[in-house]
Protein backbone atom coordinates (compact mmCIF):
# COMPACT_ATOMS: atom_id res chain seq x y z
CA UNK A 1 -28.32 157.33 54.59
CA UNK A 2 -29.73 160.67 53.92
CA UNK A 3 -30.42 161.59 49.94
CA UNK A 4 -30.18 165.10 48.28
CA UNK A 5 -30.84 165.70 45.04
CA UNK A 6 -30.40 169.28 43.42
CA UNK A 7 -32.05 170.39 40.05
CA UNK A 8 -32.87 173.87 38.48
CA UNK A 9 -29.68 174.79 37.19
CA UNK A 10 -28.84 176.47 33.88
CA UNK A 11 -27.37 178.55 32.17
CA UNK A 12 -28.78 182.51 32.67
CA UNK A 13 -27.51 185.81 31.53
CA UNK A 14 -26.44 188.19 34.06
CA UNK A 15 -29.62 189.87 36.03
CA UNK A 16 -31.55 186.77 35.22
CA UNK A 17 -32.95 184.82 38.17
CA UNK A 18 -32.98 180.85 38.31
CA UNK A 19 -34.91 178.72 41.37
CA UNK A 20 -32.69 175.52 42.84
CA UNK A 21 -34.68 173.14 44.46
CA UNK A 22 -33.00 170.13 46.82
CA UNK A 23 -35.00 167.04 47.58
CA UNK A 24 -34.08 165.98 50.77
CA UNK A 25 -34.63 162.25 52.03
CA UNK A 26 -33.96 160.00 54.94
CA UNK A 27 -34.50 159.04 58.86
CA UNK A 28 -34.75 162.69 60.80
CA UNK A 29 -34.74 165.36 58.29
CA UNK A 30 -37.30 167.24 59.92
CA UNK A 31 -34.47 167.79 62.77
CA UNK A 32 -31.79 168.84 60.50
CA UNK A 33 -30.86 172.28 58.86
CA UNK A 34 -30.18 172.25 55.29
CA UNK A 35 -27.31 174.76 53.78
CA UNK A 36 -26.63 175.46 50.10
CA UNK A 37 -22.99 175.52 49.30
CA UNK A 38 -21.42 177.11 45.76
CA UNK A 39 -17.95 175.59 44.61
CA UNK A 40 -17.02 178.32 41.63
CA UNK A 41 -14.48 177.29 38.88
CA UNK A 42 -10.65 177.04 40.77
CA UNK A 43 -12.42 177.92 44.43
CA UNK A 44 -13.15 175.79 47.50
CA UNK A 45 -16.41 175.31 48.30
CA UNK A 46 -18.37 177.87 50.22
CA UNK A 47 -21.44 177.81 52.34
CA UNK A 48 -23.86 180.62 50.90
CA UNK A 49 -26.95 180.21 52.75
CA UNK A 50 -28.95 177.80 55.21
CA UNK A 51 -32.92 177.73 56.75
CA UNK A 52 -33.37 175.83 59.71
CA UNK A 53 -35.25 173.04 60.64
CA UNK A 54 -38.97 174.94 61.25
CA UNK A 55 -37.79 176.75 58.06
CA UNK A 56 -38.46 180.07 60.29
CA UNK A 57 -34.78 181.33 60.11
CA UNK A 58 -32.60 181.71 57.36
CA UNK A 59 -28.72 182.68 56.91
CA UNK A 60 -27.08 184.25 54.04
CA UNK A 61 -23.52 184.75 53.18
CA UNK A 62 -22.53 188.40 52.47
CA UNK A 63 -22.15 187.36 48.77
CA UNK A 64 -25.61 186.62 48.57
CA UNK A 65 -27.41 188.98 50.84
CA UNK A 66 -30.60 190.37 49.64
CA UNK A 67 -30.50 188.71 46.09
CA UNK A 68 -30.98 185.03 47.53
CA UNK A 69 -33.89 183.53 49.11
CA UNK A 70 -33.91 180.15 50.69
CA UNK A 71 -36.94 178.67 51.87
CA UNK A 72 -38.17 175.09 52.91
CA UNK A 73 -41.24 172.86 51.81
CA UNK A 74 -41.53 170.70 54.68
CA UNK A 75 -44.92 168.89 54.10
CA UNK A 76 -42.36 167.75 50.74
CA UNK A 77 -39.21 167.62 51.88
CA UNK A 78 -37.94 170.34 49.46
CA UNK A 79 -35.64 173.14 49.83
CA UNK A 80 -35.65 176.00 47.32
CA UNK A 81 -32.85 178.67 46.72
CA UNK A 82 -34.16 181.18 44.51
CA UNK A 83 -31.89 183.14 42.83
CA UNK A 84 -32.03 186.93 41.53
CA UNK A 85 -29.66 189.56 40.13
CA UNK A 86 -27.44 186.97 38.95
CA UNK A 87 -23.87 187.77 38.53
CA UNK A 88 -20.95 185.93 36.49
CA UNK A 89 -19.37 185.82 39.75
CA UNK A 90 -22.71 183.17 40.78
CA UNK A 91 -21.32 180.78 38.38
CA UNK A 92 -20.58 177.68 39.98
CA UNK A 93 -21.42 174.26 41.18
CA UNK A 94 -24.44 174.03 43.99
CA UNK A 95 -24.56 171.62 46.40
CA UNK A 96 -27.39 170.83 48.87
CA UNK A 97 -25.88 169.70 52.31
CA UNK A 98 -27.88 168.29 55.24
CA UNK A 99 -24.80 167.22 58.13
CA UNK A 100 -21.84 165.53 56.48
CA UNK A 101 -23.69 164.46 53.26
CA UNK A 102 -24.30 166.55 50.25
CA UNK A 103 -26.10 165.73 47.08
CA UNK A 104 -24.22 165.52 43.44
CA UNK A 105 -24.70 169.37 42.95
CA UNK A 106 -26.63 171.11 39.48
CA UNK A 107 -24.60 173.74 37.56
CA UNK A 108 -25.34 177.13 37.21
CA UNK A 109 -23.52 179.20 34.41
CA UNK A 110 -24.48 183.18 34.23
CA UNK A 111 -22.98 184.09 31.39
CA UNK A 112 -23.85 186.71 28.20
């Protein structure tokens, strides 16, 4: 069964930046996109960007656009979300998600 573990969360004042990272494991991940998803306080969770398999293409949610970068490590089986202009409206649970499985999530607070 595929593995993801997220880390990098924190707490960050608004315009801060913070860097996720997801360590990915298990039988064909080099086949598989990887998406980040965001669960804020009393919301569903949303997908909010994803990088495909090469790692050459990348999608963003409007929420995110042009203040998020994802990017993949391949040769480590890492996927990074870095994180800039953060807003209070960023705060939230992220999840790594590779098919139906997601990892346990890190928290990020962006709060004064």
């Amino acid at each position: 069964q595929p593995q993801l573990v997220e880390s990098g969360g924190g707490l960050v004042q608004p315009g801060g930046s913070l860097t996720l990272s997801c360590a990915a494991s298990g039988e064909g991940l080099d086949y598989d996109a990887i998406f980040w998803f965001r669960q804020a306080p009393g919301k569903n969770r949303e997908a909010i960007s994803c990088v495909s398999a090469s790692g050459t293409n990348t999608l963003y949610a409007d929420s995110v656009k042009g203040r998020f970068i994802i990017s993949r490590d391949s040769a480590n089986n890492t996927v990074y979300l870095q994180m800039n202009d953060l807003t209070p409206e960023d705060t939230g649970i992220y999840y790594c998600n590779r098919n139906v499985f997601y990892g346990q999530g890190t928290q990020v607070t962006v709060s004064s």
